[in-house]
N, C-alpha and C. Protein backbone atom coordinates (compact mmCIF):
# COMPACT_ATOMS: atom_id res chain seq x y z
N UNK A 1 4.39 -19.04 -10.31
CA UNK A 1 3.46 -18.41 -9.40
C UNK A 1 3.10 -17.03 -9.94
N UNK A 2 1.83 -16.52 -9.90
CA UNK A 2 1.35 -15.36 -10.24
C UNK A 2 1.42 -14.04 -9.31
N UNK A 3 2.16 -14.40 -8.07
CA UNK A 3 2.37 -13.43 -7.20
C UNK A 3 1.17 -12.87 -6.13
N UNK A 4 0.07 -13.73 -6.54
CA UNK A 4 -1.22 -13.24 -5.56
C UNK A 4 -1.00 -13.43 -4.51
N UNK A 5 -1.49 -12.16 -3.94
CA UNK A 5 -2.36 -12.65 -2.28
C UNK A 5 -3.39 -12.91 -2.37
N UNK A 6 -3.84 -13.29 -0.79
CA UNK A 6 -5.17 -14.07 -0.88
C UNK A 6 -5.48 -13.52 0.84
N UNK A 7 -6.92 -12.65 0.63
CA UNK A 7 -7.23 -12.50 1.82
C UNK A 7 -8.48 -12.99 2.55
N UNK A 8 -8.51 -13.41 3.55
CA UNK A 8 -9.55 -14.00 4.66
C UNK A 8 -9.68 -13.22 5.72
N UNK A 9 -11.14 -13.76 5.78
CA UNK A 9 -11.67 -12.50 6.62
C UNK A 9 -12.52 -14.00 7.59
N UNK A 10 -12.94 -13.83 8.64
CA UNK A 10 -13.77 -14.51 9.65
C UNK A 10 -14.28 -15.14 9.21
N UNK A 11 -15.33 -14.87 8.54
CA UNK A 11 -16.59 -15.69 7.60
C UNK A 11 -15.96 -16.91 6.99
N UNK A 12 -14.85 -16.77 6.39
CA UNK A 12 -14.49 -18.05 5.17
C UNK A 12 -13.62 -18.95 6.66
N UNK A 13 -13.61 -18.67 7.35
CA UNK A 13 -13.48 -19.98 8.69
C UNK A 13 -14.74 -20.70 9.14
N UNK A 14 -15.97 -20.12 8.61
CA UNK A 14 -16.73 -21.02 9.38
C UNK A 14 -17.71 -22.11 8.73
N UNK A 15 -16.95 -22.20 7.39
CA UNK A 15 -17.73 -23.12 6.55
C UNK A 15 -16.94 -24.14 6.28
N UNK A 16 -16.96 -25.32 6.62
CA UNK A 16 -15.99 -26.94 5.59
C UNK A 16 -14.93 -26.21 4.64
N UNK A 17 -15.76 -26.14 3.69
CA UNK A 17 -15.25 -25.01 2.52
C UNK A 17 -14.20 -24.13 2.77
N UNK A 18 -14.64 -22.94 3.42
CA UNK A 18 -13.82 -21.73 3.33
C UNK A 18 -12.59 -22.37 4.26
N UNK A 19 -12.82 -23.45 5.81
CA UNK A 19 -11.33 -23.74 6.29
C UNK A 19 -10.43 -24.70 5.49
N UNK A 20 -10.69 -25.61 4.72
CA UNK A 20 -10.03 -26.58 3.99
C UNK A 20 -9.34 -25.61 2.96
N UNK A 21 -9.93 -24.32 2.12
CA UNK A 21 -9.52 -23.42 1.71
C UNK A 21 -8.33 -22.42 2.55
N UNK A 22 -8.75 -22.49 3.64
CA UNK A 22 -7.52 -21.37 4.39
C UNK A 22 -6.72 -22.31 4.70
N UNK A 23 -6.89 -23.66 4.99
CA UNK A 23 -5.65 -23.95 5.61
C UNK A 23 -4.97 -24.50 4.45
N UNK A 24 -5.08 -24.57 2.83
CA UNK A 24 -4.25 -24.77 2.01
C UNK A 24 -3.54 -23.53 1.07
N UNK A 25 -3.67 -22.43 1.43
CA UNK A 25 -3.43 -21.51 1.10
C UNK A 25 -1.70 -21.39 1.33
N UNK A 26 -0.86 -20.79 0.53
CA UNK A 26 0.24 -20.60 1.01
C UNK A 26 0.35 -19.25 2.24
N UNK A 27 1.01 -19.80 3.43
CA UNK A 27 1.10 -18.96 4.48
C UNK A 27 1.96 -17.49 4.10
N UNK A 28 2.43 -17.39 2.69
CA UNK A 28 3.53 -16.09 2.74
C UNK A 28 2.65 -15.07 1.66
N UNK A 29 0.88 -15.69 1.34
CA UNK A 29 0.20 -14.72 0.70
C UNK A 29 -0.85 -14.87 1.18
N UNK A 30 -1.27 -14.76 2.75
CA UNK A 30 -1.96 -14.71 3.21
C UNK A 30 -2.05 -13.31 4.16
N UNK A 31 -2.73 -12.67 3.64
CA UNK A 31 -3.25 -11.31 4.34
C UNK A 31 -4.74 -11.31 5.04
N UNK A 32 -5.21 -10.57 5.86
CA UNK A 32 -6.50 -10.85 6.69
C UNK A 32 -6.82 -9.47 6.70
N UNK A 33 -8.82 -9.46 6.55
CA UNK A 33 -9.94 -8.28 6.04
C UNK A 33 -10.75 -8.64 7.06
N UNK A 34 -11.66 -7.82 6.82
CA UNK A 34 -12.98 -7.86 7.65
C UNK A 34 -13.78 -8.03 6.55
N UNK A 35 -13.91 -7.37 5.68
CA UNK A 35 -15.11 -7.10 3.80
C UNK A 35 -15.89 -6.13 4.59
N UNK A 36 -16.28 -6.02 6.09
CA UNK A 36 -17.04 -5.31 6.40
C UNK A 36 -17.28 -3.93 5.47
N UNK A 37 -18.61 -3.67 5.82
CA UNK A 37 -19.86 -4.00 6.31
C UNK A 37 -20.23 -5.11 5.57
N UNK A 38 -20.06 -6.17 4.86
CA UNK A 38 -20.88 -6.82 3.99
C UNK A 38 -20.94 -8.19 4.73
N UNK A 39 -19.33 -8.62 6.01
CA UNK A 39 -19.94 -9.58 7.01
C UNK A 39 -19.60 -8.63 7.99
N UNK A 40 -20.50 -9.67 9.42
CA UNK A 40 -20.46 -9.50 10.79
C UNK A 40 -20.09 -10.24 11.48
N UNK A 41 -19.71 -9.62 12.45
CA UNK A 41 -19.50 -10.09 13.71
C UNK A 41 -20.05 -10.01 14.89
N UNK A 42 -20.74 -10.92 15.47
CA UNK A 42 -21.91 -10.87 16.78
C UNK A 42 -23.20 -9.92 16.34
N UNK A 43 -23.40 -10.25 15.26
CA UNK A 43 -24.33 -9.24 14.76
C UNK A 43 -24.39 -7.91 14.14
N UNK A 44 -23.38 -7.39 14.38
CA UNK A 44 -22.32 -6.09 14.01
C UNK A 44 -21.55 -5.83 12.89
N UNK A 45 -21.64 -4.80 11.43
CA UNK A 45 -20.80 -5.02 10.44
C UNK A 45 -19.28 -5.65 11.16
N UNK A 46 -18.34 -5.90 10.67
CA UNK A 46 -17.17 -6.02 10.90
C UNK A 46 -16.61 -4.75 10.84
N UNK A 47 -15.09 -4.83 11.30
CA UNK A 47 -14.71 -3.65 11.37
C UNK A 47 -12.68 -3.94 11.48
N UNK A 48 -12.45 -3.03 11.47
CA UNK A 48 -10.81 -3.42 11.51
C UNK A 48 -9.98 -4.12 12.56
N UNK A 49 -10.40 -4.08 13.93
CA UNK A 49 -10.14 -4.62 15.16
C UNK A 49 -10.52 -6.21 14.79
N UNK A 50 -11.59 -6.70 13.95
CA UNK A 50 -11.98 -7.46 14.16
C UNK A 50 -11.07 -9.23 13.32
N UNK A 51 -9.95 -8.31 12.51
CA UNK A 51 -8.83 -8.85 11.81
C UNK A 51 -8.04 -10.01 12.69
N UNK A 52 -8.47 -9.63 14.31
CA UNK A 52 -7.87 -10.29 15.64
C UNK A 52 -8.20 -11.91 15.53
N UNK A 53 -9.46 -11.88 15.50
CA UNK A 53 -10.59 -12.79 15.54
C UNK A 53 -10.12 -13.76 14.35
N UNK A 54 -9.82 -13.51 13.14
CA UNK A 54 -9.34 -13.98 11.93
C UNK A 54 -8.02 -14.19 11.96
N UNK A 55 -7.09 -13.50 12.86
CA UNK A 55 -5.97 -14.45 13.02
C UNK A 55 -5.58 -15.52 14.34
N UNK A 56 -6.49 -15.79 14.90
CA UNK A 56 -6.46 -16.34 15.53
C UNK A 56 -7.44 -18.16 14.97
N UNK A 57 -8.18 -17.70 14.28
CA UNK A 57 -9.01 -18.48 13.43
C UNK A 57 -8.16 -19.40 12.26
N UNK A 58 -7.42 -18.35 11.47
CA UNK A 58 -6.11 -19.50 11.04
C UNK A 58 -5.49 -19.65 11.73
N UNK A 59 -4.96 -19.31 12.91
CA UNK A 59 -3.41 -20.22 13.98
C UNK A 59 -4.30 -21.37 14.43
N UNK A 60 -5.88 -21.20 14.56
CA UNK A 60 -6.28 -22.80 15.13
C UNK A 60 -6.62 -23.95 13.87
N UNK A 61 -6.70 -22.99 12.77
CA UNK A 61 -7.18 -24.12 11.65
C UNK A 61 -5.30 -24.56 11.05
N UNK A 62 -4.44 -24.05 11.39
CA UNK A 62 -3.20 -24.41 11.41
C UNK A 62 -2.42 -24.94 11.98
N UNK A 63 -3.21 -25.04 13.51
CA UNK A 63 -2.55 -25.52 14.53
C UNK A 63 -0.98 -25.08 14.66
N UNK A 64 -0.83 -23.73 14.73
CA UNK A 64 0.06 -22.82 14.77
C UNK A 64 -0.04 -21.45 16.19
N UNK A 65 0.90 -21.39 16.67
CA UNK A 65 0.69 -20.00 17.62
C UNK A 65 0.52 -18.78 16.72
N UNK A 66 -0.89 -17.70 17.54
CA UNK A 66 -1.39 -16.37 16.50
C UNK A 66 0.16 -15.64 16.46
N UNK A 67 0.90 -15.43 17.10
CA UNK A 67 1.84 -14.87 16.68
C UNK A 67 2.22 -15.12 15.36
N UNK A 68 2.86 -16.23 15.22
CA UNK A 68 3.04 -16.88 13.97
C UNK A 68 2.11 -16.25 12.44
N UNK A 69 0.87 -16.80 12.62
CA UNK A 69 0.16 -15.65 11.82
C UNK A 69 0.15 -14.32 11.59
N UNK A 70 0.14 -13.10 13.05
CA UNK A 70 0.46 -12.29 12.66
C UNK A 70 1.66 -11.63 12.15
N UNK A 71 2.20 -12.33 12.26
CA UNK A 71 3.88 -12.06 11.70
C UNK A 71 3.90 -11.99 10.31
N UNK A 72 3.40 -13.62 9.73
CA UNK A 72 3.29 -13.73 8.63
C UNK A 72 2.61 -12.26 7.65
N UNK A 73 1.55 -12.19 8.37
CA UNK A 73 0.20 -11.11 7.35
C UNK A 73 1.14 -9.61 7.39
N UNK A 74 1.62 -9.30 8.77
CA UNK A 74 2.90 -8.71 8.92
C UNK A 74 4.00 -8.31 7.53
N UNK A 75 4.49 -9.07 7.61
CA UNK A 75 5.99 -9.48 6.53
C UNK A 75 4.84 -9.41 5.63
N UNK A 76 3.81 -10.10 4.72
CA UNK A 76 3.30 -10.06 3.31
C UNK A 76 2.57 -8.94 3.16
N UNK A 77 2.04 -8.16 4.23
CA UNK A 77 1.68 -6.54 3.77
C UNK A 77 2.85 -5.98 3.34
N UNK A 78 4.02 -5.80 4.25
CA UNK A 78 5.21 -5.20 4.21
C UNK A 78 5.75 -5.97 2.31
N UNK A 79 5.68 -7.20 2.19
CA UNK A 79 6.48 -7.48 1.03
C UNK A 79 5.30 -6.86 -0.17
N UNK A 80 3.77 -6.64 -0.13
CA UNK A 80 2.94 -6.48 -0.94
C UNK A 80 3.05 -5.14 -1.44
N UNK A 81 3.61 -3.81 -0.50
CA UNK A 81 3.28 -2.81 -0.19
C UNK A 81 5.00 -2.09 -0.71
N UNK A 82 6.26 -3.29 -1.37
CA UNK A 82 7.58 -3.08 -1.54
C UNK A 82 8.10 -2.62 -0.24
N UNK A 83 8.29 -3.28 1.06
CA UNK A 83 8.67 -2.69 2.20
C UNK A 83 9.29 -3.95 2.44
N UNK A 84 10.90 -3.74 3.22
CA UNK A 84 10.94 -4.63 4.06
C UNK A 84 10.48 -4.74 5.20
N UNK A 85 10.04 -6.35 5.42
CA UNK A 85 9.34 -6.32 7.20
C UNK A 85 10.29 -6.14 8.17
């Protein structure tokens, strides 16, 4: 393994593509963005609050509770960043 993370942001949930992509991703290098300004939300650049929306977006394309997700993105900032979670 090359040690990457891999981050998702809203947008790559709403295409065939981008969910068949998130939901094969390994769950312990999965971190969550906005890219904002470059996507939106309800019409609106994105913004940091909006990270909510995206973890809740993989717990349903995972069929997992958001806790679960945020925990995960949690612990892999903390392990990305040399921190324990």
């Amino acid at each position: 393994m090359l040690g990457c993370y891999f981050s998702v942001n809203a947008e790559m949930t709403r295409t065939d593509r981008g969910r068949s992509l998130v939901r094969d991703l390994p769950m312990d290098r999965v971190l969550t963005e906005t890219d904002g300004p470059f996507t939106q939300v309800d019409g609106r650049p994105s913004e940091p609050a909006d990270v909510k929306a995206t973890a809740a977006a993989i717990a349903d394309l995972r069929q997992v509770p958001v806790s679960a997700v945020t925990a995960a993105v949690k612990s892999n900032l903390s392990s990305l960043l040399g921190r324990r979670p």
